[in-house]
C-alpha atoms as a PDB file:
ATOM      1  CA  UNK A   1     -23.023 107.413   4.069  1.00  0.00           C
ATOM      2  CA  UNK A   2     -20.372 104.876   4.711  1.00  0.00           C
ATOM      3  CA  UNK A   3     -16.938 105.322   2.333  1.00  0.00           C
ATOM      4  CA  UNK A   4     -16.301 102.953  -0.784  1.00  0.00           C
ATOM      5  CA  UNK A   5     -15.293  99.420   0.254  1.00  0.00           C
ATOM      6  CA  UNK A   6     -11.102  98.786  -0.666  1.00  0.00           C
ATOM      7  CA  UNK A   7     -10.337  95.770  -2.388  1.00  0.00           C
ATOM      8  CA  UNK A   8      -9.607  93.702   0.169  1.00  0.00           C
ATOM      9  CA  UNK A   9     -12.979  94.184   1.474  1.00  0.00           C
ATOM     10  CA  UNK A  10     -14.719  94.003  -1.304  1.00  0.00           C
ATOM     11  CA  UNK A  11     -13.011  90.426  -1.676  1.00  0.00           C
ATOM     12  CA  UNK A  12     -13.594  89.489   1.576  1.00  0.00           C
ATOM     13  CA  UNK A  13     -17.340  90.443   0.801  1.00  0.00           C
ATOM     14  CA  UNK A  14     -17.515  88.046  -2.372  1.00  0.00           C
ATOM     15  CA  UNK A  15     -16.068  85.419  -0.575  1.00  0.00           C
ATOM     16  CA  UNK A  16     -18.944  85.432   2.564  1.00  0.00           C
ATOM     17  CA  UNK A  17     -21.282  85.640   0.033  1.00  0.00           C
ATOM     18  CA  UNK A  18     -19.984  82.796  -1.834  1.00  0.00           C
ATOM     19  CA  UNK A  19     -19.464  80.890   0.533  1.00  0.00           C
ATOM     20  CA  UNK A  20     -23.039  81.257   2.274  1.00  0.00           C
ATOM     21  CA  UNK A  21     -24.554  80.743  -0.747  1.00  0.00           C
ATOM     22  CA  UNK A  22     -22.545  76.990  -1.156  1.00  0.00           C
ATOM     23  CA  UNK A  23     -24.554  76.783   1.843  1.00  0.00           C
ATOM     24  CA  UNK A  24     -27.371  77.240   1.631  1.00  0.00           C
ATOM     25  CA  UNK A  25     -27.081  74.637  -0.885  1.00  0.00           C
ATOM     26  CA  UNK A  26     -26.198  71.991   0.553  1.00  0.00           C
ATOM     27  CA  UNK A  27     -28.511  72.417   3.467  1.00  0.00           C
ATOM     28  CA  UNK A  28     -30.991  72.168   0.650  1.00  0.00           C
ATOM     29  CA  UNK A  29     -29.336  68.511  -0.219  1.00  0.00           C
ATOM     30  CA  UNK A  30     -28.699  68.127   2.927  1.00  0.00           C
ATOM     31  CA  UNK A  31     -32.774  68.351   3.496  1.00  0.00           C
ATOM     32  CA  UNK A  32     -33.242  65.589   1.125  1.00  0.00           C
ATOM     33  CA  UNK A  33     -31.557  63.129   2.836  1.00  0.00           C
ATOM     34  CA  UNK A  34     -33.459  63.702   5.706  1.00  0.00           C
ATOM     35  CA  UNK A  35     -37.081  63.100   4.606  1.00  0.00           C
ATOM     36  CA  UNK A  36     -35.955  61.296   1.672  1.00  0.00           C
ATOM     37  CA  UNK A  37     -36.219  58.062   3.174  1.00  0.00           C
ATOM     38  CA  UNK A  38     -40.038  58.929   4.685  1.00  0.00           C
ATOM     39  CA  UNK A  39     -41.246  60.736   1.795  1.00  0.00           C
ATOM     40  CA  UNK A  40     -39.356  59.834  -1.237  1.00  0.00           C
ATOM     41  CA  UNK A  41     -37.059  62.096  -3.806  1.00  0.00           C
ATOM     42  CA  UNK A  42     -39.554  63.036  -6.225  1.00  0.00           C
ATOM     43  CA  UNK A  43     -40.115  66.148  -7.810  1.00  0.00           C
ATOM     44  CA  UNK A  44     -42.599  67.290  -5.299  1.00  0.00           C
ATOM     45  CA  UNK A  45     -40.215  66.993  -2.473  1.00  0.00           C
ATOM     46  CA  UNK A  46     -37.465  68.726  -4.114  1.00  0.00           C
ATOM     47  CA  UNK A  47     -39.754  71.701  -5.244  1.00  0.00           C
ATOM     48  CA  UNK A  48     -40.434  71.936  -1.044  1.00  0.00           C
ATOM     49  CA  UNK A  49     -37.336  72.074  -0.325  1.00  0.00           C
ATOM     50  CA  UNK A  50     -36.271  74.450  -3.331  1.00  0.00           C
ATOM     51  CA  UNK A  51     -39.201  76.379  -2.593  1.00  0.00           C
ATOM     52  CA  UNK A  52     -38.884  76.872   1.381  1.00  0.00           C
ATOM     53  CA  UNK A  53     -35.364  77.543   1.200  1.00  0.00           C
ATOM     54  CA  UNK A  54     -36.209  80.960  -1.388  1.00  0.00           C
ATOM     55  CA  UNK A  55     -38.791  81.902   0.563  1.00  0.00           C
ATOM     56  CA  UNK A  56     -36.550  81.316   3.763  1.00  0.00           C
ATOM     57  CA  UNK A  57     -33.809  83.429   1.155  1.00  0.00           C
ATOM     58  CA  UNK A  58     -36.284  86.310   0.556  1.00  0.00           C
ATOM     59  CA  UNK A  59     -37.893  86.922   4.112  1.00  0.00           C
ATOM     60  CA  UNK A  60     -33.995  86.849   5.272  1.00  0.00           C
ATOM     61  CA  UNK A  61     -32.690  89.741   3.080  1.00  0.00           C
ATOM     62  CA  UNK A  62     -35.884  91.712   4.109  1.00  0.00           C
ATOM     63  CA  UNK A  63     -35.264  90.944   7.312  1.00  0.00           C
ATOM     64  CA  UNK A  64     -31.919  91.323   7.093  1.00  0.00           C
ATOM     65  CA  UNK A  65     -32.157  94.837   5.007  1.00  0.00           C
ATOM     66  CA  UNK A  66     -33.956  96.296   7.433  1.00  0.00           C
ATOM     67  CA  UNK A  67     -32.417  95.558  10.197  1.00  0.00           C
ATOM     68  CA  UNK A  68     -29.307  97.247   8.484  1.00  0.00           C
ATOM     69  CA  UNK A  69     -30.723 100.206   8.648  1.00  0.00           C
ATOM     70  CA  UNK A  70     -32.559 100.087  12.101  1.00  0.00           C
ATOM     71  CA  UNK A  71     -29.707  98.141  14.463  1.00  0.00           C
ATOM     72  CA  UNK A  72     -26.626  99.436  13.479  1.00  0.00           C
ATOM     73  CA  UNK A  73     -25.314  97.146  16.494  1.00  0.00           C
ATOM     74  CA  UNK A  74     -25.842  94.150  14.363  1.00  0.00           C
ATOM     75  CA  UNK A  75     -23.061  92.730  12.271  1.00  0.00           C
ATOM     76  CA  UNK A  76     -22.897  90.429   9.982  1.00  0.00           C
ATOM     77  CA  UNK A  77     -20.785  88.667  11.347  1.00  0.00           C
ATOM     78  CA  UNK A  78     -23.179  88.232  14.498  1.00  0.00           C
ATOM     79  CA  UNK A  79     -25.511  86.334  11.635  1.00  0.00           C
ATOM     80  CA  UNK A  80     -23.107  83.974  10.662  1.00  0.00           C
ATOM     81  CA  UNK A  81     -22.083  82.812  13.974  1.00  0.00           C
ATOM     82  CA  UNK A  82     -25.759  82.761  15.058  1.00  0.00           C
ATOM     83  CA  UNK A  83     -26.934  80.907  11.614  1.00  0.00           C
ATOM     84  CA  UNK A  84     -24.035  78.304  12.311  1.00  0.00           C
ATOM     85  CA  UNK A  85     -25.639  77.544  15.439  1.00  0.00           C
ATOM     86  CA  UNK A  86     -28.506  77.027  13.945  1.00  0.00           C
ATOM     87  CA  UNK A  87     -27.720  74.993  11.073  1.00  0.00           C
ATOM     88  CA  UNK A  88     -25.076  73.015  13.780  1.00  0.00           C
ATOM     89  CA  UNK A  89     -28.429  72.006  15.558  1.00  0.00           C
ATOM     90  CA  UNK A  90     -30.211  70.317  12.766  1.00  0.00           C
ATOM     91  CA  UNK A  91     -28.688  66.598  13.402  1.00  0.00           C
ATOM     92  CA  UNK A  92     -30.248  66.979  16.876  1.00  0.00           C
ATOM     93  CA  UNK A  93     -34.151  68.778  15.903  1.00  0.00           C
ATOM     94  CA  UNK A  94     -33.980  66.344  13.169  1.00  0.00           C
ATOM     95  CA  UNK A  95     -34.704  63.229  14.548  1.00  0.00           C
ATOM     96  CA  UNK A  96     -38.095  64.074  15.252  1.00  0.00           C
ATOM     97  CA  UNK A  97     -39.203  64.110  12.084  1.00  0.00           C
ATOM     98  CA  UNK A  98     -38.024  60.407  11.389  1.00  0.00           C
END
């Protein structure tokens, strides 16, 4: 069992989460824009997006809460650099779909 978080951790822990969580958001705008102009910005293309990017939210945390308790090895700070990658590639992968 791992000892009570002090307050400047806990803080720092807000923050990350805050701050992934802005996000996550506006990759979900961000989404728009790019198949907005092929497939419109009605409500069926925003539920998509809204709906892809909880599912993408859920199978994360499940993934994510078990490999906390599997690969202690992992931080997540390891996540965040490899999710900014990730996101960082989307200007590149998403020309393809226009």
């Amino acid at each position: 069992m791992h000892p009570p978080l002090n307050c400047f951790d806990r803080w720092l822990f807000y923050g990350t989460a805050f701050i992934c969580g802005a996000t996550v958001m506006m990759i979900e705008i961000l989404g728009t824009r790019i198949i907005g102009p092929f497939y419109g910005v009605s409500i069926i293309v925003w539920t998509s997006l809204l709906s892809t990017a909880l599912v993408s939210l859920a199978a994360g945390y499940l993934l994510g809460g078990r490999l906390a308790d599997t690969a202690p090895w992992l931080r997540l700070s390891h996540i965040l650099v490899l999710t900014g990658i990730l996101i960082g590639i989307i200007p590149f992968i998403s020309k393809p779909v226009q």
